[in-house]
Protein backbone atom coordinates (compact mmCIF):
# COMPACT_ATOMS: atom_id res chain seq x y z
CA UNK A 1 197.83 29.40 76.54
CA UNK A 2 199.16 26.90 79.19
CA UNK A 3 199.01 28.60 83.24
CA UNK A 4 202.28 30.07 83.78
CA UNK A 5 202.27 29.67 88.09
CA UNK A 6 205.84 28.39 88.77
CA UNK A 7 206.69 29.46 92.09
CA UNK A 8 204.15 30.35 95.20
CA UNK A 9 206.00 33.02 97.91
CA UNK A 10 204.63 35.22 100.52
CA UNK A 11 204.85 38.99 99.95
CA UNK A 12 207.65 41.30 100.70
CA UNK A 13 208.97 44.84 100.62
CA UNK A 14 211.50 43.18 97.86
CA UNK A 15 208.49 42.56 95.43
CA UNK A 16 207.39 45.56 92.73
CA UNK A 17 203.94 44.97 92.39
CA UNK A 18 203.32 48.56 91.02
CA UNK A 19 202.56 47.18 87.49
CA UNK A 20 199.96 44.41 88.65
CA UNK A 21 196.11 45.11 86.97
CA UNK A 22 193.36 42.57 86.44
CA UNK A 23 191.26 44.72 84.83
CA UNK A 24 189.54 48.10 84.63
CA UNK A 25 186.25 47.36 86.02
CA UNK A 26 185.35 48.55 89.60
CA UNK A 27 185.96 45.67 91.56
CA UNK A 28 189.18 44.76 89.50
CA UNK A 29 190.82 48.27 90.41
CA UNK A 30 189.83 47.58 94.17
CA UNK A 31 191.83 44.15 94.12
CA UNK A 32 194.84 45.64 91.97
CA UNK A 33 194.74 48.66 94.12
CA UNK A 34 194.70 46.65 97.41
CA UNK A 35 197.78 44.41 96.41
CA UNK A 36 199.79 47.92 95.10
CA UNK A 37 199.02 50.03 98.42
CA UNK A 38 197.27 47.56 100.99
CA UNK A 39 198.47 44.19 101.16
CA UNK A 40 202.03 44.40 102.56
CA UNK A 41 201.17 46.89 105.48
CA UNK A 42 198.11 44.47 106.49
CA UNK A 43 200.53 41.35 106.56
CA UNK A 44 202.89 42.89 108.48
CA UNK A 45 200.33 43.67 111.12
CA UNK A 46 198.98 40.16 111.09
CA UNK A 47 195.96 40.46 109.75
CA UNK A 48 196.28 38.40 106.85
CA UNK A 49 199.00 36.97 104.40
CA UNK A 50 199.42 37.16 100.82
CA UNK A 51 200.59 34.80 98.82
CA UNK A 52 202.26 36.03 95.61
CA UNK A 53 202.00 33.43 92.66
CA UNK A 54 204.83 34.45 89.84
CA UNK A 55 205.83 33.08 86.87
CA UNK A 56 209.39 32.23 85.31
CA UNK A 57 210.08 35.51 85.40
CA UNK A 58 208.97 36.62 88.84
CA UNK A 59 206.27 38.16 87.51
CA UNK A 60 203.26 38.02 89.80
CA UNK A 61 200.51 36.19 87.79
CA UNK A 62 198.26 36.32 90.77
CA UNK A 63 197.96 36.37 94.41
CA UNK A 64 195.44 35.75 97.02
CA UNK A 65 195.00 36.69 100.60
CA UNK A 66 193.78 34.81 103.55
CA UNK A 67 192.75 35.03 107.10
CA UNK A 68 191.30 33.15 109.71
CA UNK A 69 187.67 33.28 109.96
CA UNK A 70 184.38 31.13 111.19
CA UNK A 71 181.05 30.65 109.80
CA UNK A 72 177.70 29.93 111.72
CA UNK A 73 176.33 26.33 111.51
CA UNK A 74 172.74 27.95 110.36
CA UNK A 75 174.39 29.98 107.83
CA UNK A 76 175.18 26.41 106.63
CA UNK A 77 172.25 24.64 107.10
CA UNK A 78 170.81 26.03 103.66
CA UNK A 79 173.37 24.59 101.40
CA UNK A 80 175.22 21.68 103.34
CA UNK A 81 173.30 18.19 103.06
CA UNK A 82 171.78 16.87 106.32
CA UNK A 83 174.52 14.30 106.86
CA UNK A 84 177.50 16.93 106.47
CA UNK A 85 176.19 19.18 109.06
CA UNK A 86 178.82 20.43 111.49
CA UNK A 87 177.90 19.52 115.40
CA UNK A 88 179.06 22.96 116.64
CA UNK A 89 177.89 26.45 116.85
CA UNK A 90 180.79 27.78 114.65
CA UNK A 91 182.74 26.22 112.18
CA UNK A 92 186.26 27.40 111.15
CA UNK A 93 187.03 28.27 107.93
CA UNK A 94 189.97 30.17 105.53
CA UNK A 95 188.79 33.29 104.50
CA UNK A 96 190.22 34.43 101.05
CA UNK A 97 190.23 38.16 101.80
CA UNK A 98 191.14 38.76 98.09
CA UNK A 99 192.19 36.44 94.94
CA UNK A 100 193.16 38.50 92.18
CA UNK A 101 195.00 36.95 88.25
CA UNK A 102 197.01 39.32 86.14
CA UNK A 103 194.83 40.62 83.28
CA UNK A 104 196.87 39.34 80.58
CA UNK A 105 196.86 35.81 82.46
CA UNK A 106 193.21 35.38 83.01
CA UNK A 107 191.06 32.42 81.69
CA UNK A 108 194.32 30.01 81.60
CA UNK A 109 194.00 28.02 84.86
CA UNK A 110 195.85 30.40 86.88
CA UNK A 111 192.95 31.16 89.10
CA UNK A 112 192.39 27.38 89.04
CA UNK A 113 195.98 26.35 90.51
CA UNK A 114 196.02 29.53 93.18
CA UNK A 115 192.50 28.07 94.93
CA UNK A 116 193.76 24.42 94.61
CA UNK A 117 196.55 25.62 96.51
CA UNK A 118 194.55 27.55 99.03
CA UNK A 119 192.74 24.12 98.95
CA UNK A 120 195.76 22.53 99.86
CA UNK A 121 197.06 25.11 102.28
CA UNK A 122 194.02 25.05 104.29
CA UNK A 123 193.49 21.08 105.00
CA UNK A 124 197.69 21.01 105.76
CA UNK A 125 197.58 23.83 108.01
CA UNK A 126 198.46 22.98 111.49
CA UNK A 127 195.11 24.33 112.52
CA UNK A 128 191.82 23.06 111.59
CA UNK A 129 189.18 24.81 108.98
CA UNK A 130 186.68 23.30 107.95
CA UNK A 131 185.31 25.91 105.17
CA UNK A 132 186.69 28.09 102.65
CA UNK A 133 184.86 31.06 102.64
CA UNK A 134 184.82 34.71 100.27
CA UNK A 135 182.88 37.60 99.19
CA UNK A 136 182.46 38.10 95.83
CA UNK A 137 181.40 41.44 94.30
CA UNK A 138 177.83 40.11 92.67
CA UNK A 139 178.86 42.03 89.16
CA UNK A 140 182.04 40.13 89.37
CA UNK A 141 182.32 38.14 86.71
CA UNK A 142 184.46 35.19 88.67
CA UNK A 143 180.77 34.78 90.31
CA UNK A 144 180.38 32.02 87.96
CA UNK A 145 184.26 30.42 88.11
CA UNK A 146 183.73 30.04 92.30
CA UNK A 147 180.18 28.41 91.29
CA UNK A 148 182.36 25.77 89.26
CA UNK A 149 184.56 25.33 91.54
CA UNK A 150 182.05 24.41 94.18
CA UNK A 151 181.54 26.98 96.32
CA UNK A 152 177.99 27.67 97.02
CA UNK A 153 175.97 31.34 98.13
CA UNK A 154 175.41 30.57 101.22
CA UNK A 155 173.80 34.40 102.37
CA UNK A 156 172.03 36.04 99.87
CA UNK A 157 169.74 39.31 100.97
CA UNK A 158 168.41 41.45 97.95
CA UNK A 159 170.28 44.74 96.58
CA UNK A 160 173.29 43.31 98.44
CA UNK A 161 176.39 44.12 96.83
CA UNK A 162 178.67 41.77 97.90
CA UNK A 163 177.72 37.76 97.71
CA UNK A 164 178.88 34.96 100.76
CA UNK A 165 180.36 32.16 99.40
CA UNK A 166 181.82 28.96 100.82
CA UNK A 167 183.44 25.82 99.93
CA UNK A 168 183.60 22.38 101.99
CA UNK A 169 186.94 21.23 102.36
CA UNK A 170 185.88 17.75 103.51
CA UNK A 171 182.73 17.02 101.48
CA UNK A 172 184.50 13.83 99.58
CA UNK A 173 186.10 12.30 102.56
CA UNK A 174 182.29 12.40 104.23
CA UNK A 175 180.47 11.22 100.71
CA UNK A 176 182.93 8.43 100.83
């Protein structure tokens, strides 16, 4: 089945999200559960904005949230090349708080399309970031769809639950 993303809007009070699940595993109810109860009370206190991602209907196929953030130029030394590394102390980045598809929409590019538009969002923004950065649960299954997508573990400790990833938003332009 083709993606079905046709519109991209920030959340409201005028959106019924009660119906949204992408699954039943752990993890899956925490990211349905935050976008039901969480998200819209966290926007509206700046802390973060969602982005809702619907479909012809104005269904909400997906969503993701994001947040300023910064990551440490050693926390980057293990997985950016020499020539890439950033000169400063800190380098900003876009965290994706959450990034959540609707169960019966997974595994058809939808997740694809919302982090190419993060992708895009973040290197258009009148502010610099340098990174993309998440956490990813380490049972979570999308482990391997970030990995493909080029983000790389870049803080790894054993029995931790949740994994560090991040994602170069200028690697090409530097390569070329």
């Amino acid at each position: 089945t083709a993606m079905r993303i046709v519109a991209v809007t920030l959340l409201t009070d005028d959106h019924d999200l009660s119906s949204f699940t992408c699954g039943a595993a752990p993890w899956q109810k925490e990211l349905s559960d935050y976008l039901i109860e969480n998200a819209l009370a966290e926007q509206q206190q700046g802390l973060n904005k969602t982005h809702l991602f619907l479909d012809n209907d104005d269904t909400c196929v997906g969503y993701a949230s994001v947040l300023a953030a910064q990551i440490e130029t050693r926390q980057a030394k293990a997985w950016l090349p020499p020539f890439k590394k950033p000169r400063y102390a800190h380098s900003p980045a876009l965290l994706v708080g959450r990034l959540a598809v609707r169960k019966e929409f997974q595994r058809e590019g939808n997740g694809r399309y919302i982090l190419e538009h993060i992708r895009h969002m973040a290197r258009s923004a009148d502010v610099g970031y340098r990174f993309l950065v998440l956490d990813v649960d380490h049972r979570n299954d999308a482990l391997a769809f970030y990995e493909r997508e080029g983000f790389s573990r870049i803080i790894e400790k054993p029995n931790q639950k949740m994994l560090k990833m991040a994602y170069d938003l200028y690697a090409e332009e530097e390569e070329s």
